[in-house]
C-alpha atoms as a PDB file:
ATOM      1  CA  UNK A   1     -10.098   3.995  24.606  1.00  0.00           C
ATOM      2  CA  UNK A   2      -6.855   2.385  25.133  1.00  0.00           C
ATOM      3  CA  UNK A   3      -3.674   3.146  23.305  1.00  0.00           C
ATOM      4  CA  UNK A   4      -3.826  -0.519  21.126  1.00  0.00           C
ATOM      5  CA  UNK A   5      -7.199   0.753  19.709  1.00  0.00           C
ATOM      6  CA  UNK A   6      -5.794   4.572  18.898  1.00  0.00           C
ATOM      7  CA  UNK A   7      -2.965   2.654  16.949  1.00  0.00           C
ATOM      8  CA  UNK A   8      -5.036   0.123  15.185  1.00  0.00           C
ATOM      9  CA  UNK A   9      -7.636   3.413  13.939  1.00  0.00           C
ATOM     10  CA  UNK A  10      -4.642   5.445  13.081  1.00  0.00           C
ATOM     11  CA  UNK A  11      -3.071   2.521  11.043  1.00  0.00           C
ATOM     12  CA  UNK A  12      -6.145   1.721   9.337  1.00  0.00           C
ATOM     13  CA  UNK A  13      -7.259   5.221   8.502  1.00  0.00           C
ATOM     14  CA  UNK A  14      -3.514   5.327   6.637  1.00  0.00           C
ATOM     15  CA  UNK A  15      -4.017   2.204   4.890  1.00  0.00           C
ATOM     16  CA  UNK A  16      -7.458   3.485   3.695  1.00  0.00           C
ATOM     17  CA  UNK A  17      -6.121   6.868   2.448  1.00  0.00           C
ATOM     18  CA  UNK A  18      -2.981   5.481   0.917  1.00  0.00           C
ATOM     19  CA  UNK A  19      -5.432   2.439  -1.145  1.00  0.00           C
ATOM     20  CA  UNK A  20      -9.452   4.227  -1.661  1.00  0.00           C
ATOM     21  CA  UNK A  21      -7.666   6.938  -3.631  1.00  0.00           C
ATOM     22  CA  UNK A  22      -5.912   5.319  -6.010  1.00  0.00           C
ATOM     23  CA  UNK A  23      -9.689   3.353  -6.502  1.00  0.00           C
ATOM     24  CA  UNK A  24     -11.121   6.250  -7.825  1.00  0.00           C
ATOM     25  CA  UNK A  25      -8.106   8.255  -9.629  1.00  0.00           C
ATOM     26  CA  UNK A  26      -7.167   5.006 -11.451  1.00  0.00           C
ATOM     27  CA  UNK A  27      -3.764   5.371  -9.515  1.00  0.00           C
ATOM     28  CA  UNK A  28      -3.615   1.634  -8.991  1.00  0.00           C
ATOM     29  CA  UNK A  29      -3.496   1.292 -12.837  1.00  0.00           C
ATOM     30  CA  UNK A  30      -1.140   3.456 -13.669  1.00  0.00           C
ATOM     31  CA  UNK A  31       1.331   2.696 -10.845  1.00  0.00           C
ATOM     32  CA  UNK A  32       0.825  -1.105 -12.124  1.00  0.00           C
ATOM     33  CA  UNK A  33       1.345  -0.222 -15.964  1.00  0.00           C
ATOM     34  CA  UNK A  34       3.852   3.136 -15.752  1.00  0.00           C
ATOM     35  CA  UNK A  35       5.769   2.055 -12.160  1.00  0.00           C
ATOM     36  CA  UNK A  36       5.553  -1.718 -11.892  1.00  0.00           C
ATOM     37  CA  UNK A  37       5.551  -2.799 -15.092  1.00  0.00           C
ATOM     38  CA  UNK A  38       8.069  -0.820 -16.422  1.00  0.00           C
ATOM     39  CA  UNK A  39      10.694  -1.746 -13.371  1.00  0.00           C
ATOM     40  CA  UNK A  40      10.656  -5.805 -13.834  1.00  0.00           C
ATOM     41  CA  UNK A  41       7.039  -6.927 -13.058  1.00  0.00           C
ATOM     42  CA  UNK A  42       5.505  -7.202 -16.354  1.00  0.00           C
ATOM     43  CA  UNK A  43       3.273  -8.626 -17.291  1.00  0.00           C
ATOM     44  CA  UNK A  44       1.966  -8.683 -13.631  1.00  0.00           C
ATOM     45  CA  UNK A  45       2.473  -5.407 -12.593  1.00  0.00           C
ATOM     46  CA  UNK A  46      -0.943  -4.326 -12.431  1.00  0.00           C
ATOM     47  CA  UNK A  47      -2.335  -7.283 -10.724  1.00  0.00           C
ATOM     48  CA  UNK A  48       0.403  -7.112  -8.229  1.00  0.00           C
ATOM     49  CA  UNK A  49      -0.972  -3.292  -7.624  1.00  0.00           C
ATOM     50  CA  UNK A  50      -4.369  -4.341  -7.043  1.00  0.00           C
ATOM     51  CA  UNK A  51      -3.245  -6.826  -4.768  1.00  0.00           C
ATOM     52  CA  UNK A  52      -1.252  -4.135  -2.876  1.00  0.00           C
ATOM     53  CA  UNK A  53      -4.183  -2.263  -2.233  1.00  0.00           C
ATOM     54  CA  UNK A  54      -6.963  -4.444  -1.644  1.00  0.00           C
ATOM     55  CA  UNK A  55      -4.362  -6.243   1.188  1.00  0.00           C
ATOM     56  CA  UNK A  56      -4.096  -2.624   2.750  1.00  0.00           C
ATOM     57  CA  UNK A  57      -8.073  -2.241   2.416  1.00  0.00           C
ATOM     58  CA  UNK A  58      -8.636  -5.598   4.238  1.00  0.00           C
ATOM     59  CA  UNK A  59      -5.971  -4.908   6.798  1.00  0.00           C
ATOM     60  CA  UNK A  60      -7.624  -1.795   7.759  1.00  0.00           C
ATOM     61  CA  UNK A  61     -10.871  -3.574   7.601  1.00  0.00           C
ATOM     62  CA  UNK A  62      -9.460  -6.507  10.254  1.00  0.00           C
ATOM     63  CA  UNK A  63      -7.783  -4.080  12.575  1.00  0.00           C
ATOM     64  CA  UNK A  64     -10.797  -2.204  13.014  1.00  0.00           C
ATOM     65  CA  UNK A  65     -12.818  -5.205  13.006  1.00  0.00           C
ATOM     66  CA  UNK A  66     -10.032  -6.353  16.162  1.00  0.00           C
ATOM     67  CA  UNK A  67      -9.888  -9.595  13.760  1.00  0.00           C
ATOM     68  CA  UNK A  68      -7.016 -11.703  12.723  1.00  0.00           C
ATOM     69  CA  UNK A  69      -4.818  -8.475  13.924  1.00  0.00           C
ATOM     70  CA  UNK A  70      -1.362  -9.978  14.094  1.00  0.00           C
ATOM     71  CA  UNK A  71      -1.828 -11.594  10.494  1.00  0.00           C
ATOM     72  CA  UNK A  72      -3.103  -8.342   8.823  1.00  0.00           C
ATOM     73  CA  UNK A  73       0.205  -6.544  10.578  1.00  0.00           C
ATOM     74  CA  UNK A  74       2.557  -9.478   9.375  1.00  0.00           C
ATOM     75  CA  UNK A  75       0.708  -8.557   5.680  1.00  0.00           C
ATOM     76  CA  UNK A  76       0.867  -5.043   6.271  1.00  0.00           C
ATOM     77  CA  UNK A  77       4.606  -5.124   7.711  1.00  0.00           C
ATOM     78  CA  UNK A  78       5.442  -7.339   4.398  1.00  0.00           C
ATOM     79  CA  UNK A  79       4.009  -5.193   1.880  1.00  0.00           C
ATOM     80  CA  UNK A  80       5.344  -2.184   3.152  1.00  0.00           C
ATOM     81  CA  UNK A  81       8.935  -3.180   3.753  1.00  0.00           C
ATOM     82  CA  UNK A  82       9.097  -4.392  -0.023  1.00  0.00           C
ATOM     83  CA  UNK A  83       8.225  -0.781  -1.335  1.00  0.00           C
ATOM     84  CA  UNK A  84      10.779   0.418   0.933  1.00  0.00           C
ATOM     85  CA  UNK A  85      13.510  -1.790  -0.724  1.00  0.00           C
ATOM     86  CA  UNK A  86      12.551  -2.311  -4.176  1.00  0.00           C
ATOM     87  CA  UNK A  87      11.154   1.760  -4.684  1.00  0.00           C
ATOM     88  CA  UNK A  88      11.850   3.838  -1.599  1.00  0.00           C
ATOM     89  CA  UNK A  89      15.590   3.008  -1.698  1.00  0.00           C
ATOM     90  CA  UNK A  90      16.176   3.701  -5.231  1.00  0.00           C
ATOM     91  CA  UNK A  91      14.027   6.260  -5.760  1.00  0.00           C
ATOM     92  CA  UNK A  92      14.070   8.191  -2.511  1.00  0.00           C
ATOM     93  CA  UNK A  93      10.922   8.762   0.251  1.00  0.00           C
ATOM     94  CA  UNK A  94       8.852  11.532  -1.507  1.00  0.00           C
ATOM     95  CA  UNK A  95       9.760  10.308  -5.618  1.00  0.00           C
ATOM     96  CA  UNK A  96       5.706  11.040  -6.784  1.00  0.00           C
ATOM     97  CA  UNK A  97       6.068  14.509  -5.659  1.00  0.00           C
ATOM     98  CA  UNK A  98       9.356  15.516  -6.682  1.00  0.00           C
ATOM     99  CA  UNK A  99       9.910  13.263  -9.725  1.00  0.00           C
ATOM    100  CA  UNK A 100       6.350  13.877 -11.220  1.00  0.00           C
ATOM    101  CA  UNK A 101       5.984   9.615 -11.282  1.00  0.00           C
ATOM    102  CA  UNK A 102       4.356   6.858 -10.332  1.00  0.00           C
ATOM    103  CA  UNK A 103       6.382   5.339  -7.590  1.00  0.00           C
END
């Protein structure tokens, strides 16, 4: 194995366990209604949190797949530096676990 695969696994594997969760727990939901919603996004906060997650799901998918790579990362990249700026930075790194809410 070379060290591009190891990353694109490891990446994927985090997008998977940060999105299939929230699937099942009805996480995406409730971070759409009691997160997004409530901070500007209405009505289209929970459609905006479904399309967070399924565009980490079918990143992870392509970089295992060794498909469309740099597009999924550009995605990926996107996605993840807009929680950073419009939760992380107001609401600090670990906010779910501290705060008891959705963030």
């Amino acid at each position: 194995m070379n060290g591009a695969l190891l990353l694109r696994i490891a990446t994927a594997i985090i997008l998977l366990s940060h999105s299939v969760i929230g699937i099942f727990n009805n996480g995406i939901n409730d971070f759409g209604n009691l997160y997004l919603n409530q901070i500007g996004f209405a009505p289209f906060g929970v459609l905006l949190a479904w399309s967070i997650k399924l565009s980490h799901i079918a990143a992870a998918v392509l970089l295992l797949l060794n498909k469309y790579v740099k597009l999924a990362g550009f995605v990926t990249i996107f996605v993840l530096l807009m929680g950073i700026i419009l939760v992380h930075f107001q609401e600090g790194w670990f906010c779910c676990w501290r705060r008891k809410k959705w963030c």
